[in-house]
Structures are given as structure tokens and as C-alpha cells.
PDB file of N, CA and C in Angstrom:
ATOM      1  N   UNK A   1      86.294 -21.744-112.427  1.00  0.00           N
ATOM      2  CA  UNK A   1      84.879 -22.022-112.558  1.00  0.00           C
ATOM      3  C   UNK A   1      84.250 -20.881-113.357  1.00  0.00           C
ATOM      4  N   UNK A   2      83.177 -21.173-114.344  1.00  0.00           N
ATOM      5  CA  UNK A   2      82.620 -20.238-115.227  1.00  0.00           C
ATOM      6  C   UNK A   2      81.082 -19.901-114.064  1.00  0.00           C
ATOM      7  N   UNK A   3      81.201 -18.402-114.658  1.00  0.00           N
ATOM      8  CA  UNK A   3      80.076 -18.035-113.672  1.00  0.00           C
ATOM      9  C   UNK A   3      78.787 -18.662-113.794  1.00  0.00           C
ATOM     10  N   UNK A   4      78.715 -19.414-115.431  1.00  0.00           N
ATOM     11  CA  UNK A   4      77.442 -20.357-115.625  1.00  0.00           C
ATOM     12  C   UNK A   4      77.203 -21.334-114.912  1.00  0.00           C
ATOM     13  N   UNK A   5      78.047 -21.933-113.888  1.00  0.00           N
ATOM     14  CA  UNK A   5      78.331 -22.599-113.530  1.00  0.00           C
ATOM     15  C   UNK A   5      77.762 -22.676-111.873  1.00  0.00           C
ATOM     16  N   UNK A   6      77.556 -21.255-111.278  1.00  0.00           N
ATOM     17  CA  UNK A   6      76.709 -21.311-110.128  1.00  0.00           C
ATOM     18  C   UNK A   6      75.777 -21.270-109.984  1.00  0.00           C
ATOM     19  N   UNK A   7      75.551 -21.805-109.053  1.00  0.00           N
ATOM     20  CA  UNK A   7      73.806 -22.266-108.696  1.00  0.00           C
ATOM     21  C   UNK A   7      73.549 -21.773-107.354  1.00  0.00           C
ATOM     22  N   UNK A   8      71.766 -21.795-107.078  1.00  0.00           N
ATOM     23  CA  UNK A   8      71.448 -21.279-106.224  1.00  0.00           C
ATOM     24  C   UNK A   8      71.690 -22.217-104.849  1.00  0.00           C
ATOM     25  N   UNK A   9      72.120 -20.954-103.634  1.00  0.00           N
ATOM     26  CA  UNK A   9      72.926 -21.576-102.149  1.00  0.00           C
ATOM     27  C   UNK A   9      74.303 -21.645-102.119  1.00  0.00           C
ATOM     28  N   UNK A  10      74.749 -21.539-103.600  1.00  0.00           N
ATOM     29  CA  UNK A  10      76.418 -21.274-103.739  1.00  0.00           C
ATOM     30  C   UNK A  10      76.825 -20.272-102.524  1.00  0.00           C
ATOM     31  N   UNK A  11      77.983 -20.367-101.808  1.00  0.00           N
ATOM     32  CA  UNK A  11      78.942 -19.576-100.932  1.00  0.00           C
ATOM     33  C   UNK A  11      79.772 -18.568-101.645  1.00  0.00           C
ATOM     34  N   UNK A  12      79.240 -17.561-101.814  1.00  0.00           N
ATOM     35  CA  UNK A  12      80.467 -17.011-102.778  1.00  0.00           C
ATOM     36  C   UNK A  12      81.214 -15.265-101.783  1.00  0.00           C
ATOM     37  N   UNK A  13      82.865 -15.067-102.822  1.00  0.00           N
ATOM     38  CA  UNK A  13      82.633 -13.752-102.085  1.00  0.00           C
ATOM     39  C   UNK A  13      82.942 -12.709-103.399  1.00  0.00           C
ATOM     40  N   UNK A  14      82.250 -11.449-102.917  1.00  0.00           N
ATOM     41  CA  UNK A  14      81.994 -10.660-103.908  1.00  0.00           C
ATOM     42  C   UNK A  14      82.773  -8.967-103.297  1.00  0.00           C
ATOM     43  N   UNK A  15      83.284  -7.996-104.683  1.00  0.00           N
ATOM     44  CA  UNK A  15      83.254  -6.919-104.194  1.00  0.00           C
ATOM     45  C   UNK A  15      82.153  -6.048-104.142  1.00  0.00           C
ATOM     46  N   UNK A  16      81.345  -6.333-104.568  1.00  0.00           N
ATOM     47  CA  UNK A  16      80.096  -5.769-104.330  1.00  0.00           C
ATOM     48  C   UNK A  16      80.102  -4.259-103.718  1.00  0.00           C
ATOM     49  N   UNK A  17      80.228  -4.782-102.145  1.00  0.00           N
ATOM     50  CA  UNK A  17      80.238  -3.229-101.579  1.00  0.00           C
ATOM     51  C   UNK A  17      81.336  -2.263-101.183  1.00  0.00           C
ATOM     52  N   UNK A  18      82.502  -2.631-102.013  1.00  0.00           N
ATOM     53  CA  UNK A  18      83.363  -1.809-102.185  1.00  0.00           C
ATOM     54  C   UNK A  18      84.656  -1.888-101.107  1.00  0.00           C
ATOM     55  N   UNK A  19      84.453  -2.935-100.384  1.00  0.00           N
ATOM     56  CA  UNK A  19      85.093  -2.958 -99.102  1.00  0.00           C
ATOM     57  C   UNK A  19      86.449  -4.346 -99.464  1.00  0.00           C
ATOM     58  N   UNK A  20      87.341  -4.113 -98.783  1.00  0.00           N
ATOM     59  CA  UNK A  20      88.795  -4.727 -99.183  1.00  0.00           C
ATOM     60  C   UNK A  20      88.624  -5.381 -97.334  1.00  0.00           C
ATOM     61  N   UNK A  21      88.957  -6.668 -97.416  1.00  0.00           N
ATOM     62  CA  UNK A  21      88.403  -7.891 -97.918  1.00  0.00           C
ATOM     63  C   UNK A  21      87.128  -7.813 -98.827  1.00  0.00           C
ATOM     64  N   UNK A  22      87.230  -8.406 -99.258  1.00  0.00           N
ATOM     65  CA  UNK A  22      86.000  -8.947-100.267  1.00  0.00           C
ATOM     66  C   UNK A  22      84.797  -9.382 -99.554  1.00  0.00           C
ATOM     67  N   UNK A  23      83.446  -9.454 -99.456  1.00  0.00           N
ATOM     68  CA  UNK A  23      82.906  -9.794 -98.489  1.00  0.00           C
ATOM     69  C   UNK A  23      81.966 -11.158 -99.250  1.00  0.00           C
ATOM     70  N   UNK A  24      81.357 -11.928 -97.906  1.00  0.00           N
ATOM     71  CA  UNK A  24      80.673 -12.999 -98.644  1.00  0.00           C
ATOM     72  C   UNK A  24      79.255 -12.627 -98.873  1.00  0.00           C
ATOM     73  N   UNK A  25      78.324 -13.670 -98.776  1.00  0.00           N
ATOM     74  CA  UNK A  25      76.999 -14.127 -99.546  1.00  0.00           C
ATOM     75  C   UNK A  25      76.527 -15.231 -99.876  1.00  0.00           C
ATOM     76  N   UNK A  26      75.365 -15.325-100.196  1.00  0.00           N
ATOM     77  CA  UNK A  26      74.687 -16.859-100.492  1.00  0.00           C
ATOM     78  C   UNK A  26      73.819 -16.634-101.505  1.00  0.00           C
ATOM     79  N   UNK A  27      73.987 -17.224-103.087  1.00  0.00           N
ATOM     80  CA  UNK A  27      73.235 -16.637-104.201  1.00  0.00           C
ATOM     81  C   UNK A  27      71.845 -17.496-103.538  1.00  0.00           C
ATOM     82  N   UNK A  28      70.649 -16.561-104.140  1.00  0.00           N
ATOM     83  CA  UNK A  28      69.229 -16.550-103.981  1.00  0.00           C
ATOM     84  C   UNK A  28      68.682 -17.488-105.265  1.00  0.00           C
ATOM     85  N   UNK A  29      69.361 -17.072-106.194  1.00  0.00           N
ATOM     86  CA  UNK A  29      68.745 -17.200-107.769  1.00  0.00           C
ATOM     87  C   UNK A  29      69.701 -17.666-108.456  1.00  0.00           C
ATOM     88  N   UNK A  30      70.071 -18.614-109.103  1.00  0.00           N
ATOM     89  CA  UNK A  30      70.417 -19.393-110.347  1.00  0.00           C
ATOM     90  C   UNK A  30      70.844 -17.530-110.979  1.00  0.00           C
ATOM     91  N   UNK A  31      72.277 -17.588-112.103  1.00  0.00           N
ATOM     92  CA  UNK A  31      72.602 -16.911-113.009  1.00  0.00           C
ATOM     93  C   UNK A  31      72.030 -16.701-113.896  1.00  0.00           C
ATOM     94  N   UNK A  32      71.244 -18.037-114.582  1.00  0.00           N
ATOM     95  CA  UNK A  32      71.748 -18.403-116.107  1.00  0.00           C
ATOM     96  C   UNK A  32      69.898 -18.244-116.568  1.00  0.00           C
ATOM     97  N   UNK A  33      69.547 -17.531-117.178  1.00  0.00           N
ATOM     98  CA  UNK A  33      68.375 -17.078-117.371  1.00  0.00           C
ATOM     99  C   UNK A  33      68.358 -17.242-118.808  1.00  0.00           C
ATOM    100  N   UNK A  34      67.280 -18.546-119.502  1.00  0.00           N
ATOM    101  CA  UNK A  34      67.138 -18.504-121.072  1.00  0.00           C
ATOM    102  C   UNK A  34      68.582 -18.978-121.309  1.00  0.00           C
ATOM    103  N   UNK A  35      69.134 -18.416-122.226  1.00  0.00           N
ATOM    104  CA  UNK A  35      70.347 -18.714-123.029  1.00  0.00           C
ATOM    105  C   UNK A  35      71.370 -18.554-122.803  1.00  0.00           C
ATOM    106  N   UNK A  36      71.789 -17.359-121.732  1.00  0.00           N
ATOM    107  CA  UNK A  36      72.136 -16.106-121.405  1.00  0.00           C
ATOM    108  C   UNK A  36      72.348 -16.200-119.806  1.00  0.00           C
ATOM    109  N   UNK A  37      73.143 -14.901-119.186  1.00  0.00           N
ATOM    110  CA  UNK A  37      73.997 -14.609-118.344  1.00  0.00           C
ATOM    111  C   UNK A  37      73.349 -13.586-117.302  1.00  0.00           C
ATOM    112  N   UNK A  38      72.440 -13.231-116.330  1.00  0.00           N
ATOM    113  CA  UNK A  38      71.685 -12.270-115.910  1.00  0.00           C
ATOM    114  C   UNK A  38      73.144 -11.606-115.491  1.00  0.00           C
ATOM    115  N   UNK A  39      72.359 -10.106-115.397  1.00  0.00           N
ATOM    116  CA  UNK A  39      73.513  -9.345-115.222  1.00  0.00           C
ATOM    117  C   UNK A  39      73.685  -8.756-113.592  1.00  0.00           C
ATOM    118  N   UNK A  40      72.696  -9.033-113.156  1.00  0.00           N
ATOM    119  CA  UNK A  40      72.580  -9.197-111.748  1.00  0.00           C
ATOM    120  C   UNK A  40      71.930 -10.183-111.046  1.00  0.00           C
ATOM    121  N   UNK A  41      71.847 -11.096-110.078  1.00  0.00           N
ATOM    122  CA  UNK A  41      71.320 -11.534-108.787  1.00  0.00           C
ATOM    123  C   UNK A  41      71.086 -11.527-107.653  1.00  0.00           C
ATOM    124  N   UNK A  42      70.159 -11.917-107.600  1.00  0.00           N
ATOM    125  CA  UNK A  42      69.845 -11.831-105.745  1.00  0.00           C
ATOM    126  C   UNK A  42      70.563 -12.317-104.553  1.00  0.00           C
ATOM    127  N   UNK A  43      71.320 -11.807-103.628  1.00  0.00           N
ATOM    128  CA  UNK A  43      72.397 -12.629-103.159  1.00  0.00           C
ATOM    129  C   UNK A  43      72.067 -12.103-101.016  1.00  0.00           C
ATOM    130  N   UNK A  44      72.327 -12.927-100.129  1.00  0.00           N
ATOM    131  CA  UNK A  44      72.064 -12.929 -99.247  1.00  0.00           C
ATOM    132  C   UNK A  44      73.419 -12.418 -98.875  1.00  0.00           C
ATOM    133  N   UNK A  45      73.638 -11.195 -98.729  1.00  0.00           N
ATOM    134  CA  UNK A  45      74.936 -10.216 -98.136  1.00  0.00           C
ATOM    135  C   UNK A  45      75.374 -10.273 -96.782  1.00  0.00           C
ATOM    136  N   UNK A  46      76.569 -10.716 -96.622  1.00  0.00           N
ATOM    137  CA  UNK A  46      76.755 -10.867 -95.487  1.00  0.00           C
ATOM    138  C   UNK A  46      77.837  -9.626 -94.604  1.00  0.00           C
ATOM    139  N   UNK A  47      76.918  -8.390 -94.918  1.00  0.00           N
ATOM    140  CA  UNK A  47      77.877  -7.126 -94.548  1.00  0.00           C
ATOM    141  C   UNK A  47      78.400  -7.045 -93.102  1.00  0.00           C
ATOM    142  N   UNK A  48      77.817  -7.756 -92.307  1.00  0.00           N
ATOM    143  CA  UNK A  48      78.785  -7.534 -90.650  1.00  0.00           C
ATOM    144  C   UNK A  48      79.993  -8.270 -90.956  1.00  0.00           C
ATOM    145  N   UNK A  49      80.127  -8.857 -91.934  1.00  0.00           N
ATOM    146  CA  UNK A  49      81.866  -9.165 -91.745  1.00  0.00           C
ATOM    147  C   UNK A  49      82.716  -8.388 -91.970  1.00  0.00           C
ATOM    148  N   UNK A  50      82.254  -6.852 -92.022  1.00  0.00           N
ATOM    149  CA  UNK A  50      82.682  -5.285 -92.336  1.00  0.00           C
ATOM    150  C   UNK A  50      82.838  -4.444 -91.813  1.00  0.00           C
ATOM    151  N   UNK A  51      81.642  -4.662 -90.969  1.00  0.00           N
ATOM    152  CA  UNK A  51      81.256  -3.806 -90.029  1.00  0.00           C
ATOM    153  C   UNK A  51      79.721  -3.149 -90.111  1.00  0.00           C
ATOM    154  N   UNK A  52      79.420  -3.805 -91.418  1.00  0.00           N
ATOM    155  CA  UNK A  52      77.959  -2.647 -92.101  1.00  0.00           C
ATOM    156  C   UNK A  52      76.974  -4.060 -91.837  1.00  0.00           C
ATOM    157  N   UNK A  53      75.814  -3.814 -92.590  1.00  0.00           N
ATOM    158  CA  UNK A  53      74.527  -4.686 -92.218  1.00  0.00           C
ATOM    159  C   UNK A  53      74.363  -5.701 -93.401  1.00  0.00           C
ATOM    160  N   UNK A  54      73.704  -6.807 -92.480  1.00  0.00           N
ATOM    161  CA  UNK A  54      73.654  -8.077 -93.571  1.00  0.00           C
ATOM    162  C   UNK A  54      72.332  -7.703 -94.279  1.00  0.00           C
ATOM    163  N   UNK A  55      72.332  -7.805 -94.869  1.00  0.00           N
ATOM    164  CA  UNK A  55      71.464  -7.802 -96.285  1.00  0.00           C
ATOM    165  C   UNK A  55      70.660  -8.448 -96.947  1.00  0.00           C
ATOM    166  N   UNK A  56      69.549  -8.973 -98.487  1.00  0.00           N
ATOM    167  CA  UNK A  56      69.429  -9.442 -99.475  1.00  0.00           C
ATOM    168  C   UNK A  56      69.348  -8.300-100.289  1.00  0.00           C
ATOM    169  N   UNK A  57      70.120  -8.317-101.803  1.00  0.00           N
ATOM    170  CA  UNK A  57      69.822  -7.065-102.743  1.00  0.00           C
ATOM    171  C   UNK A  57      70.735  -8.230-103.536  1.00  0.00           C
ATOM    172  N   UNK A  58      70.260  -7.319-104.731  1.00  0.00           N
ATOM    173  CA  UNK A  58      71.070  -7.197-106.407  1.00  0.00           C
ATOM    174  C   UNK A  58      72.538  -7.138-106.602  1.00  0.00           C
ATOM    175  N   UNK A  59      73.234  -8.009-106.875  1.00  0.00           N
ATOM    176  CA  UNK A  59      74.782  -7.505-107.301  1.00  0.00           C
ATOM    177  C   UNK A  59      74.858  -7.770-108.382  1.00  0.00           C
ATOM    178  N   UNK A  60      75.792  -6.920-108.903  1.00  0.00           N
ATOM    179  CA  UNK A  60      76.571  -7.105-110.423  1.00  0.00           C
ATOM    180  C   UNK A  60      76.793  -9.011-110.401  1.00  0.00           C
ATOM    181  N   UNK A  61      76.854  -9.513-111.293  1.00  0.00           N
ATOM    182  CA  UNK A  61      77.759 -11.070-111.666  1.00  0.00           C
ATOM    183  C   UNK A  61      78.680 -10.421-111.820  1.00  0.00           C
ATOM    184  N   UNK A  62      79.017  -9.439-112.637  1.00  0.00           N
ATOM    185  CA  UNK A  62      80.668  -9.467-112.849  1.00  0.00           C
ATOM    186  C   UNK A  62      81.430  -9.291-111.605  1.00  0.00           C
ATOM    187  N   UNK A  63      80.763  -8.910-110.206  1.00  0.00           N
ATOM    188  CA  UNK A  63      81.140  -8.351-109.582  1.00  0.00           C
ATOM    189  C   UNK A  63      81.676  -9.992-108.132  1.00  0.00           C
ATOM    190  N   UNK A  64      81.446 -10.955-108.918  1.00  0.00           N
ATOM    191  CA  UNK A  64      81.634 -12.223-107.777  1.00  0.00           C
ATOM    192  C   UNK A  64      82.787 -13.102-108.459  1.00  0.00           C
ATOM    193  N   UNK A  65      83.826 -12.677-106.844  1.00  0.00           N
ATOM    194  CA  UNK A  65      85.030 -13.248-107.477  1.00  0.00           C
ATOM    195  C   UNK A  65      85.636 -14.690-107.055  1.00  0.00           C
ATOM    196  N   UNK A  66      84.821 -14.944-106.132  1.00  0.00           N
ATOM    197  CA  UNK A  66      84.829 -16.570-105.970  1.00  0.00           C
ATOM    198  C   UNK A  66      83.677 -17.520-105.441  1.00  0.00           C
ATOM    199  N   UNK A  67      83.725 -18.468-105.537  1.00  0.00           N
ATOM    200  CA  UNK A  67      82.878 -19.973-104.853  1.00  0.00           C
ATOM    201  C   UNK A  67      83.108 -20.633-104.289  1.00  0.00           C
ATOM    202  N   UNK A  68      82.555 -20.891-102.910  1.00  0.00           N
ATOM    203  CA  UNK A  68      83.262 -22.030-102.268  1.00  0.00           C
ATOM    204  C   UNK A  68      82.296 -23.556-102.295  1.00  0.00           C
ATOM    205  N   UNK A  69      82.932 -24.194-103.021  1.00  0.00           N
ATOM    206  CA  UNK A  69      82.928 -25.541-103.501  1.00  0.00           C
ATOM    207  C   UNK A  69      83.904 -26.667-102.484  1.00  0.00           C
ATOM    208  N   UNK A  70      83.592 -27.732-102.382  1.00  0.00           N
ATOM    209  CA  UNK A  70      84.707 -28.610-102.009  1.00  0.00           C
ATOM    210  C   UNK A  70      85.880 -28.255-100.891  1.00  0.00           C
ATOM    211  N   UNK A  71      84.860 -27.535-100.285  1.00  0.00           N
ATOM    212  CA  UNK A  71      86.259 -27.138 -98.589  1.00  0.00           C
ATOM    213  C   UNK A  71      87.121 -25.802 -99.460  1.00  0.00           C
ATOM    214  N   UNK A  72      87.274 -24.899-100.947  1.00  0.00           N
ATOM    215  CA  UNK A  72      88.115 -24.968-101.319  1.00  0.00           C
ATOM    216  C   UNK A  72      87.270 -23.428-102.151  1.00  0.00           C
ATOM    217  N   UNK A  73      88.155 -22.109-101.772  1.00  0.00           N
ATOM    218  CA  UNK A  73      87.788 -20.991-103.046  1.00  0.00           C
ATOM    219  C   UNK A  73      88.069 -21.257-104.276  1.00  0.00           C
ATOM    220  N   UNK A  74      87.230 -21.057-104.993  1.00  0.00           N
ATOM    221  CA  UNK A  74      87.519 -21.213-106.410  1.00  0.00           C
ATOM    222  C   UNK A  74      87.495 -20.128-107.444  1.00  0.00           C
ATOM    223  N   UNK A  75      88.563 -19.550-108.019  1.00  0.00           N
ATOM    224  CA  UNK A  75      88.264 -18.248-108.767  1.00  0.00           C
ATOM    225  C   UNK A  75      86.783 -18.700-109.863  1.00  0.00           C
ATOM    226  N   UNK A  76      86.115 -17.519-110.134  1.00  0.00           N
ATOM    227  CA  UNK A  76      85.294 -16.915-111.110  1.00  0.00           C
ATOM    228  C   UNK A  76      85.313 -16.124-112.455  1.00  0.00           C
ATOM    229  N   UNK A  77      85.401 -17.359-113.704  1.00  0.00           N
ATOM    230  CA  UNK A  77      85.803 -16.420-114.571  1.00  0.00           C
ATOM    231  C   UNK A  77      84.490 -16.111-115.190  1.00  0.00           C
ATOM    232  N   UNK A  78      84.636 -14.884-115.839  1.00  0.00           N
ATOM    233  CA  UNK A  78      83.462 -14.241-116.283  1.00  0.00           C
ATOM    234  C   UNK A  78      83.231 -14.298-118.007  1.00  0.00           C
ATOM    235  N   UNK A  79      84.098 -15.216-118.645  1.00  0.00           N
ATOM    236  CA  UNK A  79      84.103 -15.471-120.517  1.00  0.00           C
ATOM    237  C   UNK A  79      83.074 -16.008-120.434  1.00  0.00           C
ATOM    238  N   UNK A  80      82.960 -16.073-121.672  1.00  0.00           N
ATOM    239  CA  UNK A  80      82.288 -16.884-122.961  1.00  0.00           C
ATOM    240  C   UNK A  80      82.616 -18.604-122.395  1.00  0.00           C
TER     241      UNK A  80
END
């Protein structure tokens, strides 16, 4: 799946905060701004699956490495 491709309420999980598992989230905001690729969004963090605090803040896009779509993770590619 191309990251143009998510929309807002998407399930996704991200490295965001640096932590191995990967942790999840719920995008706030649509990506795709004008023509173009925002380079961050607003995402509903779901840090107690860590141990740390759930959240809303800013993450990188490059930084979200899947979607859950259809019962089913779906990698995130970040091209053209």
C-alpha cells in the first residue's frame, strides 16, 4: 500500500517512538495535502502498549510501517 493511500481512522503501526515492537495509532488527518505528501500527521498514539502514555502528536509519514485494512497488516511503501 502507498502511503497516499491512507486515510483518516486508518489503524496503523508506527516506529515513531523508538520502541521494538512497533507501536500502534489511529491517523487524525488524511496524508495527502494539495498535490503532495505531508511530512508529518496527527496520529492518536497508542503508547501503553509499551509501557509509556497514550497520546495525540505529530509523526514522521516516513516513519508508519503498516495498515490494518481487511482483518490483515499491510506493508507501507513510501515511493513515488
Amino acid at each position: 500500500m502507498n502511503i497516499k493511500e491512507i486515510k483518516k481512522g486508518d489503524k496503523i503501526l508506527h516506529s515513531h517512538m523508538g520502541t521494538n515492537p512497533p507501536v500502534s495509532g489511529i491517523v487524525m488527518e488524511s496524508p495527502i495535502v494539495g498535490r503532495g505528501i505531508r511530512s508529518t500527521i496527527l496520529v492518536d498514539v497508542k503508547g501503553s502498549e509499551v509501557g509509556m502514555f497514550d497520546e495525540m502528536g505529530s509523526i514522521y509519514t516516513k516513519e508508519i510501517l503498516k495498515v490494518f485494512r481487511d482483518e490483515n497488516w499491510i506493508p507501507v511503501t513510501h515511493g513515488a
